[in-house]
Every structure is written in C-alpha cells, then in structure tokens.
Protein backbone atom coordinates (compact mmCIF):
# COMPACT_ATOMS: atom_id res chain seq x y z
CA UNK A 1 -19.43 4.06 1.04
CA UNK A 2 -18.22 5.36 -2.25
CA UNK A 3 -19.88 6.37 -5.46
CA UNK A 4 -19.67 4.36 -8.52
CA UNK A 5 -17.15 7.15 -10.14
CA UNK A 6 -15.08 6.73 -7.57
CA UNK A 7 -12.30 3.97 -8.37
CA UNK A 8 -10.79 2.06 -5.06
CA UNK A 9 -7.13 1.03 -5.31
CA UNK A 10 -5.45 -1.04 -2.55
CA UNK A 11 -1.68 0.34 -1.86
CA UNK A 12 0.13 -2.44 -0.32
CA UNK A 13 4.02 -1.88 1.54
CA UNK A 14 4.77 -5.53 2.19
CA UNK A 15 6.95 -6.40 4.86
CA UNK A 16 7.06 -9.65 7.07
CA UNK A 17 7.16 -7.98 10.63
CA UNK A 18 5.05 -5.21 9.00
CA UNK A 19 2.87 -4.72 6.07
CA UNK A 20 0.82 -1.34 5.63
CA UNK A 21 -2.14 -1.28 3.49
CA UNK A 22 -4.53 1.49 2.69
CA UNK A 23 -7.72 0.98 0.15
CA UNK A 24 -7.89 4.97 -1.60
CA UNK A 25 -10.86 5.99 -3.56
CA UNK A 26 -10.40 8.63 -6.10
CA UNK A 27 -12.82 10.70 -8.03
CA UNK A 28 -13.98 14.38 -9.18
CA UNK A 29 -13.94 15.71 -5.94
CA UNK A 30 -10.34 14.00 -4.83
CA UNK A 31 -9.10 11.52 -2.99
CA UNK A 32 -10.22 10.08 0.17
CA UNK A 33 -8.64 7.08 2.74
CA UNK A 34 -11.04 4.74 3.35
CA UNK A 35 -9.25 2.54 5.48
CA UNK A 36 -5.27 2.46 6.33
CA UNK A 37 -3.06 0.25 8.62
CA UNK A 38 -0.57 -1.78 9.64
CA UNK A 39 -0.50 -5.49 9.77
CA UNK A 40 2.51 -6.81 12.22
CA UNK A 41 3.30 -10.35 12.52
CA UNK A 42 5.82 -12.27 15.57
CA UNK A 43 9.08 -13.35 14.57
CA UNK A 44 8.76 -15.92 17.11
CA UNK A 45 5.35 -17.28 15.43
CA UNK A 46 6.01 -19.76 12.56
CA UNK A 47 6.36 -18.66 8.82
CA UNK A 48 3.38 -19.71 7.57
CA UNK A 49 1.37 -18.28 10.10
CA UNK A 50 3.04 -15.01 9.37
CA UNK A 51 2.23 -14.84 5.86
CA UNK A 52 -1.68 -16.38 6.63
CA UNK A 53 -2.37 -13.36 9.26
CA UNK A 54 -0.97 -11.03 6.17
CA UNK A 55 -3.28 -12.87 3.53
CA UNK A 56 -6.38 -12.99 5.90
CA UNK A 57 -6.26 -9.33 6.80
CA UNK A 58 -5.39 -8.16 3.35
CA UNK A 59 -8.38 -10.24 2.04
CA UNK A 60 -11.00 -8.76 4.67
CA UNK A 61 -10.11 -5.36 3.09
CA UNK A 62 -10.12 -6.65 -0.21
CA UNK A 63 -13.63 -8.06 0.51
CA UNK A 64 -15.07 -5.25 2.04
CA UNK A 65 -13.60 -2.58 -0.45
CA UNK A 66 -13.34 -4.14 -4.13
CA UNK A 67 -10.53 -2.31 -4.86
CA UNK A 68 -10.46 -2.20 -8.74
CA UNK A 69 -6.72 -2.04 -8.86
CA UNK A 70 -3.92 -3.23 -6.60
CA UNK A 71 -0.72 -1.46 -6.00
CA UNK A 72 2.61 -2.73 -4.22
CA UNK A 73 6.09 -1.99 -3.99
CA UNK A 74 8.63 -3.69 -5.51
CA UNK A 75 11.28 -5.83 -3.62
CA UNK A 76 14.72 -3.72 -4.21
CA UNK A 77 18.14 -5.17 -3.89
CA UNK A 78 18.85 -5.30 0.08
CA UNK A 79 21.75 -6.14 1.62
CA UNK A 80 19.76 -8.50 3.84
CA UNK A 81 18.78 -11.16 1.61
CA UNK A 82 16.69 -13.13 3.69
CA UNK A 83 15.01 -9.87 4.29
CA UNK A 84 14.33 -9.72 0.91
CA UNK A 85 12.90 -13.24 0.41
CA UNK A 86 10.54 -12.59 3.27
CA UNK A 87 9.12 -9.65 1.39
CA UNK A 88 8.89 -11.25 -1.87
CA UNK A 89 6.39 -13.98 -0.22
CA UNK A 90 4.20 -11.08 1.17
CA UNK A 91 4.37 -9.74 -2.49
CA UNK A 92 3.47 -12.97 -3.99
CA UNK A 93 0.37 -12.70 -1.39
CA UNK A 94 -0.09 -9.58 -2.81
CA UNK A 95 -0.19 -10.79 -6.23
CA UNK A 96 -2.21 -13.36 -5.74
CA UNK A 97 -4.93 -11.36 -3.87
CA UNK A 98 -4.59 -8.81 -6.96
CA UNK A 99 -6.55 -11.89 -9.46
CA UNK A 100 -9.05 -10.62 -11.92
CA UNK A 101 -7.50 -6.92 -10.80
CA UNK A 102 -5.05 -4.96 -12.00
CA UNK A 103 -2.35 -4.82 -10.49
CA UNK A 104 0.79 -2.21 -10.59
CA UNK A 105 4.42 -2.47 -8.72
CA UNK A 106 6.15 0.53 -8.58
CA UNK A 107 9.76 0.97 -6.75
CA UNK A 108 10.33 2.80 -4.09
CA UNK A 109 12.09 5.58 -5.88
CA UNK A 110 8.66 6.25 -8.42
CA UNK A 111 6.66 6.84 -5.89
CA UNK A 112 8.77 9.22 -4.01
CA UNK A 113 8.86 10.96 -7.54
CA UNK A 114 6.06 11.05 -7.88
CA UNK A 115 4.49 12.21 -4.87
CA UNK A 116 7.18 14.56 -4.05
CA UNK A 117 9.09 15.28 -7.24
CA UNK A 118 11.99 13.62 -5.63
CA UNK A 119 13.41 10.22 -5.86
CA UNK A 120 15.65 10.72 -2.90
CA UNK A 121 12.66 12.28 -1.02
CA UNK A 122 12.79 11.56 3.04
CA UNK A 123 10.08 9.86 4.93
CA UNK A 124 9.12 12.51 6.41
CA UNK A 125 8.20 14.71 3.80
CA UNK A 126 6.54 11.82 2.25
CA UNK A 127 3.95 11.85 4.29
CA UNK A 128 3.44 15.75 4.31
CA UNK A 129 2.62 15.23 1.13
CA UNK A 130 0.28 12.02 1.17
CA UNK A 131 -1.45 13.94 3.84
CA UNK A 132 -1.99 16.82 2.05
CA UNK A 133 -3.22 14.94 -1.17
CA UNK A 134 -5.84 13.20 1.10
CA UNK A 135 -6.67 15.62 3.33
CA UNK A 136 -5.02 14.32 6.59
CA UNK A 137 -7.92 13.17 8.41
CA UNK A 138 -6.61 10.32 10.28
CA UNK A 139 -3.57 10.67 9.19
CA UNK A 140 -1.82 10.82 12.41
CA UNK A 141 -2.36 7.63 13.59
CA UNK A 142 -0.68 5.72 10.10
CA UNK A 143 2.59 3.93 10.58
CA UNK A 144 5.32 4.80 8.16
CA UNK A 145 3.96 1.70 6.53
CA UNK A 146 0.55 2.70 6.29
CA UNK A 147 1.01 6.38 4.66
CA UNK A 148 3.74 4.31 1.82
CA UNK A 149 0.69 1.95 1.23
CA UNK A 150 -1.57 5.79 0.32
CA UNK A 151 1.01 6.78 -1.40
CA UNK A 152 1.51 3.36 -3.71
CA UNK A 153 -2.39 3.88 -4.14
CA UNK A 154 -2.72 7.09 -4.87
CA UNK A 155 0.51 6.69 -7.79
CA UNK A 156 -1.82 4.07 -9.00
CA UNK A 157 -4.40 6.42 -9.33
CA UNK A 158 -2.44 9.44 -10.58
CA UNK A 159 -1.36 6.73 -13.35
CA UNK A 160 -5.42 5.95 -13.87
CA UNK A 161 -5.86 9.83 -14.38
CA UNK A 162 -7.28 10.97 -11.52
C-alpha cells in the first residue's frame, strides 16, 4: 500500500450534513490519494446518530490507513451559529480520532494560501490545484468536500516538509 517513507496524513472538512475526508501519502516521488470521500448524514436522523456514522467511517479509514498525522479545518465565525456548533462536534470527533497522532487545524484561509497563494482563492481553482499536486487520478469524482479534505492533508504535509 505505501512504503515506509511515505508519511499518511488524514485531511478532514467536517461538516454535519457532509464531512470529506481524504488519507494522502507523501514521499520522494510526491504525493498520492489513497482514498477520498464524502460522508453525508440525514437531517431527519437523530444527532447522535449523525455524529456516530461520521466517527465510524472516519475510524475505518483511520484503521485501515494509520495516518501519522491528522489535519482539519477550523470552525470560523458563521453567521449560522447552530451551524457552527454542529461542526465543532464533528471536529471534536476529529480530535478525538487524532489520539496518540498529531494533529494540525488550519483555517480555511491557510490552506487556500497555501495551495494557491491566495487567501481569497475560489473553489474552483482550489481544486485545479489539489489536482494537479496529486496528479488527478480520481479526482473527478471528489465532492467539494473531499478535494478541501486533500488539500488540509497535503498543507499538513507541505508543513512536514514534503
């Protein structure tokens, strides 16, 4: 699967409704998506149920993938505060699933920066750029979600010096 100089990071985008996640290895010969998706949740199913389906599936990948590090994005000031709370539990998952890891938050801002050189990047050309760091392959099936959890990994890994 990947070579022990490779280091694994899992980029998380928490969300209630949806949560991307991507586990990027890094090494010599660049950087390479080993698995990337989105995890979408009901709002008609109960809370905690929500927040276990987010858990479970972000523990399979951490299982399967021993990331060494975990990166997430940090809960900005929204205008919809219970919004916000809801994103802050997924973080605290997040956190929690991060134990006897490191773990980095970065806000959304940074990792525009530094993927594109732009804060104020758009969407759209920040997943040009993810692509093109990784290579693209099966790229074009990622959510929005998805390619912002690559690109919290691979700042992560940028900040590792890769």
């Amino acid at each position: 699967m990947s070579s022990p100089s490779e280091v694994r990071v899992l980029g998380v985008d928490p969300g209630l409704a949806a949560t991307g996640y991507a586990v990027v290895a890094g090494g010599r010969d660049g950087f390479v998506v080993l698995q990337a998706g989105t995890i979408r949740t009901r709002a008609d199913t109960p809370l905690p149920e929500r927040l276990g389906e987010i858990h479970d599936r972000l523990q399979r990948a951490v299982a399967e993938f021993d990331p060494h590090s975990v990166a997430v994005e940090e809960v900005f000031l929204a205008q919809n505060a219970p919004s916000a709370m809801a994103t802050a539990e997924v973080i605290g998952i997040v956190k929690l699933l991060a134990r006897g890891r490191e773990l980095r938050a970065y806000p959304p801002r940074a990792v525009k920066k530094r993927i594109c050189g732009n804060g104020s990047a758009p969407k759209e050309q920040m997943l040009a750029m993810v692509r093109a760091l990784v290579g693209g392959k099966g790229a074009e099936a990622w959510s929005d979600h998805a390619g912002d959890a690559v690109a919290l990994a691979l700042c992560a890994l940028f900040e590792g010096g890769l």
